[in-house]
C-alpha atoms as a PDB file:
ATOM      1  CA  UNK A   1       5.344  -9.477 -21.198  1.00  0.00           C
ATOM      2  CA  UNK A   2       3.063  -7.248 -18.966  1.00  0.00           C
ATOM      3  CA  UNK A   3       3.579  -6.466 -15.271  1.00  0.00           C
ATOM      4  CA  UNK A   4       0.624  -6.069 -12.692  1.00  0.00           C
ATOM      5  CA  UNK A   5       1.124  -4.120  -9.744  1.00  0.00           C
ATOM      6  CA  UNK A   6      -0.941  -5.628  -6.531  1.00  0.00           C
ATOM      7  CA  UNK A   7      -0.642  -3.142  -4.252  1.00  0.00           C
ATOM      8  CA  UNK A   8      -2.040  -3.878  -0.572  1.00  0.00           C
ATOM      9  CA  UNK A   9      -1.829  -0.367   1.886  1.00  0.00           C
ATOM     10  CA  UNK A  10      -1.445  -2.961   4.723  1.00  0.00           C
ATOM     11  CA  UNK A  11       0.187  -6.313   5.877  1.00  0.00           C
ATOM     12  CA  UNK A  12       0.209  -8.690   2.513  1.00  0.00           C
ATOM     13  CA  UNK A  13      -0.288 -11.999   4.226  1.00  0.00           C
ATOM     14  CA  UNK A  14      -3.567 -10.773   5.817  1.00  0.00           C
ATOM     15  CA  UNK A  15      -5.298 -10.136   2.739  1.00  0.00           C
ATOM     16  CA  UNK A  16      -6.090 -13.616   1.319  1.00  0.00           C
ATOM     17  CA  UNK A  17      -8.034 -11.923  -1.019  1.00  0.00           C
ATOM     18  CA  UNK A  18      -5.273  -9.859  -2.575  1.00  0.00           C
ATOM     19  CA  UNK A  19      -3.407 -12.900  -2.244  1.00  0.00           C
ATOM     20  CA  UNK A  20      -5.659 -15.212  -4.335  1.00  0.00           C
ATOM     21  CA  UNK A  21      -5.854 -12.304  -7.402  1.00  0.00           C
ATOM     22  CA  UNK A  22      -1.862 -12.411  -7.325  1.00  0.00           C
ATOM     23  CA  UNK A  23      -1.586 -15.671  -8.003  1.00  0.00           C
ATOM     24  CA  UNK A  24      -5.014 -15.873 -10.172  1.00  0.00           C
ATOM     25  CA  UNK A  25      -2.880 -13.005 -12.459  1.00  0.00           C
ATOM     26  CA  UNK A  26       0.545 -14.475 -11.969  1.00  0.00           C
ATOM     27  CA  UNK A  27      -1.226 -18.121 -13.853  1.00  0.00           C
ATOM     28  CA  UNK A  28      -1.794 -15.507 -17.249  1.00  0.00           C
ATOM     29  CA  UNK A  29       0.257 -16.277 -19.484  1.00  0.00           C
ATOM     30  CA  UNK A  30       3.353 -13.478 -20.245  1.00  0.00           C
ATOM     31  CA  UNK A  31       2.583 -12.011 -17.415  1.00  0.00           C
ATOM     32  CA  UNK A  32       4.749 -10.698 -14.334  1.00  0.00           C
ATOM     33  CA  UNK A  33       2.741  -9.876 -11.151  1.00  0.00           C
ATOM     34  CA  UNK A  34       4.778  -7.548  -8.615  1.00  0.00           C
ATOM     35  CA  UNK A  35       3.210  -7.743  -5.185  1.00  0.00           C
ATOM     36  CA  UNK A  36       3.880  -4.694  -2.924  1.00  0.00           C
ATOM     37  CA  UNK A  37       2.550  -3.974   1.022  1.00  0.00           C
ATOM     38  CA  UNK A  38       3.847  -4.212   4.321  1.00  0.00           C
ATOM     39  CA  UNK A  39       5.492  -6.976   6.151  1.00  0.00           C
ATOM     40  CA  UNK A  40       4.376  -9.396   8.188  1.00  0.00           C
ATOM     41  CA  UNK A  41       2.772 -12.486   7.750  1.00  0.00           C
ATOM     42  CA  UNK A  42       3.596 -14.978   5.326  1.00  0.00           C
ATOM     43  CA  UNK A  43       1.918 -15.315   2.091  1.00  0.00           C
ATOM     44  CA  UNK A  44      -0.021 -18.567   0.447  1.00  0.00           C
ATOM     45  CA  UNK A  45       2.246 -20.969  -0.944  1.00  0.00           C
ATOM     46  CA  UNK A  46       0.480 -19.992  -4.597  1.00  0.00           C
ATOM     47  CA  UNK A  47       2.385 -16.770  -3.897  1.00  0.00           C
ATOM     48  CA  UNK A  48       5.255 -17.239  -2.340  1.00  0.00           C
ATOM     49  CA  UNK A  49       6.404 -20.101  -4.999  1.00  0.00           C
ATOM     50  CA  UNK A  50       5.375 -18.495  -8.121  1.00  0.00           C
ATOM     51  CA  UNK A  51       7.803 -17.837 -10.283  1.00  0.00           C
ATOM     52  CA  UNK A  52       5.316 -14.890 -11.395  1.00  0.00           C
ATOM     53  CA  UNK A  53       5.142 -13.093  -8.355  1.00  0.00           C
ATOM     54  CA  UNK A  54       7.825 -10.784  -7.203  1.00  0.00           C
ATOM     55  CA  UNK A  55       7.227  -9.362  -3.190  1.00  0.00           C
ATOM     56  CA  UNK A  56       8.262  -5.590  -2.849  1.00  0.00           C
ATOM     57  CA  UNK A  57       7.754  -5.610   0.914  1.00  0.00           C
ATOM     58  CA  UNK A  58       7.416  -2.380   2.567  1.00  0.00           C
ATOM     59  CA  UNK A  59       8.571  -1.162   6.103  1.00  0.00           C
ATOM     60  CA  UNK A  60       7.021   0.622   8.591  1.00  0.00           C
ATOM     61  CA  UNK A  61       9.202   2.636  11.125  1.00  0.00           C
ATOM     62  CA  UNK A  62       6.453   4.045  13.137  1.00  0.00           C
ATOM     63  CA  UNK A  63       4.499   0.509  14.479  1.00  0.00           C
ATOM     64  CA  UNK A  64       5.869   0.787  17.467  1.00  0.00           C
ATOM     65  CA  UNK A  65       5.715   4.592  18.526  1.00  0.00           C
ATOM     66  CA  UNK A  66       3.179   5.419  21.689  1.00  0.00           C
ATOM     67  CA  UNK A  67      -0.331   6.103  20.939  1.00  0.00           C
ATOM     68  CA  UNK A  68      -0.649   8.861  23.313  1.00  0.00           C
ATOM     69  CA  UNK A  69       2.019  10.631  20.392  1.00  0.00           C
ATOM     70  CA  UNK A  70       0.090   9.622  17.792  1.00  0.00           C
ATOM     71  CA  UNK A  71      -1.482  12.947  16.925  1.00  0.00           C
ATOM     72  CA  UNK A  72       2.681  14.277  16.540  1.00  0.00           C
ATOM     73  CA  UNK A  73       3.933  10.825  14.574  1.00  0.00           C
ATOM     74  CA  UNK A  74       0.811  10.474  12.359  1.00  0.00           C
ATOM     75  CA  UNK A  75       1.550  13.216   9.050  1.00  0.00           C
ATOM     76  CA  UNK A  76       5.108  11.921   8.738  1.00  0.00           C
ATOM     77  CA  UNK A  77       3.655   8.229   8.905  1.00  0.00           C
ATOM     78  CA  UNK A  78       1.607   8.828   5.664  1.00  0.00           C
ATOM     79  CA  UNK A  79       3.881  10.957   4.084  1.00  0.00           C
ATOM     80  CA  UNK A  80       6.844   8.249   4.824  1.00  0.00           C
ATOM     81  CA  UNK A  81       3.887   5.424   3.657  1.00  0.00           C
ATOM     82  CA  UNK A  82       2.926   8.246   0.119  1.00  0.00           C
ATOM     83  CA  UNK A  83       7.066   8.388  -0.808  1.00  0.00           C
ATOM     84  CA  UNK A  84       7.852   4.935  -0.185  1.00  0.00           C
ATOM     85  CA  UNK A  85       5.149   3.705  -2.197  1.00  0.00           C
ATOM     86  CA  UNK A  86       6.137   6.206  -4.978  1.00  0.00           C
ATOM     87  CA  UNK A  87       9.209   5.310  -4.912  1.00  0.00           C
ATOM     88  CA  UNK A  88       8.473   1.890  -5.129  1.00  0.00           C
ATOM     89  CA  UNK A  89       5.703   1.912  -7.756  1.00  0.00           C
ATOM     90  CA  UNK A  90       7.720   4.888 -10.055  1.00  0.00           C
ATOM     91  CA  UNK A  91      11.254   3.549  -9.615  1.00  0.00           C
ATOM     92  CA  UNK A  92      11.692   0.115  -8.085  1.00  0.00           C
ATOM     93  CA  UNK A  93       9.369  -2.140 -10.144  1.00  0.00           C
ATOM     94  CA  UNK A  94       8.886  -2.380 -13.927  1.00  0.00           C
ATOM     95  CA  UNK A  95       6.342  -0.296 -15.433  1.00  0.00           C
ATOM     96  CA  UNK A  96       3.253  -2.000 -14.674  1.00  0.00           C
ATOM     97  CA  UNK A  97       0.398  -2.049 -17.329  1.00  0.00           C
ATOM     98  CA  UNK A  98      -2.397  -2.071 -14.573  1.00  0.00           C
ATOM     99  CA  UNK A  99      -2.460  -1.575 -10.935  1.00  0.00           C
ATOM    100  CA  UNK A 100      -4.530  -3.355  -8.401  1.00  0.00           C
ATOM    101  CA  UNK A 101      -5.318  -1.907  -5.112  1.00  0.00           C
ATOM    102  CA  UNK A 102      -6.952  -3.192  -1.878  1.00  0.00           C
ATOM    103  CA  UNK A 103      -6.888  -0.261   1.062  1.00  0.00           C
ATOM    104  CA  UNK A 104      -7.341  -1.728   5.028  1.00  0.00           C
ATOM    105  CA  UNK A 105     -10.901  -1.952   6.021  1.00  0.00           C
ATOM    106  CA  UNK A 106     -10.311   0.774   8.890  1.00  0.00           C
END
């Protein structure tokens, strides 16, 4: 069985897109997709009832800090958002065979 890593750097149920290759790959036959981004809105029912898809939902401790700090909170942001998705990608999931990645449009 292979394993697909779908990795979106922002929230998973507002990337339809990301959402509708999950569940295209999670249809393959032997074939394990794990989904990983942040929280926060649900996903399409194609994802969130496969049997395929695994969700490795991220957190993000630094949403609701004050934009006038953001010049202080911003490095330890990305380097909390670089080790958590090491961690999750190098520890957490099974060794994927390929990894698909969508980054925010910002």
């Amino acid at each position: 069985m292979r394993n697909i890593a779908v990795v979106v750097l922002g929230d998973v149920g507002r990337s339809p897109r990301m959402q509708y290759h999950t569940a295209s790959l999670a249809s393959l036959p032997d074939t394990s997709v794990s989904l990983i981004g942040y929280a926060g809105e649900r996903c399409i029912d194609a994802v969130e009832r496969s049997p395929s898809v695994r969700q490795f939902l991220l957190g993000s401790p630094f949403a609701r800090l004050p934009r006038a700090l953001f010049l202080l909170w911003a490095p330890l942001k990305v380097l909390h958002q670089v080790l958590q998705l090491l961690w999750t990608l190098l520890v957490v999931i099974p060794q994927p065979s390929a990894i698909l990645v969508q980054n925010p449009p910002r």
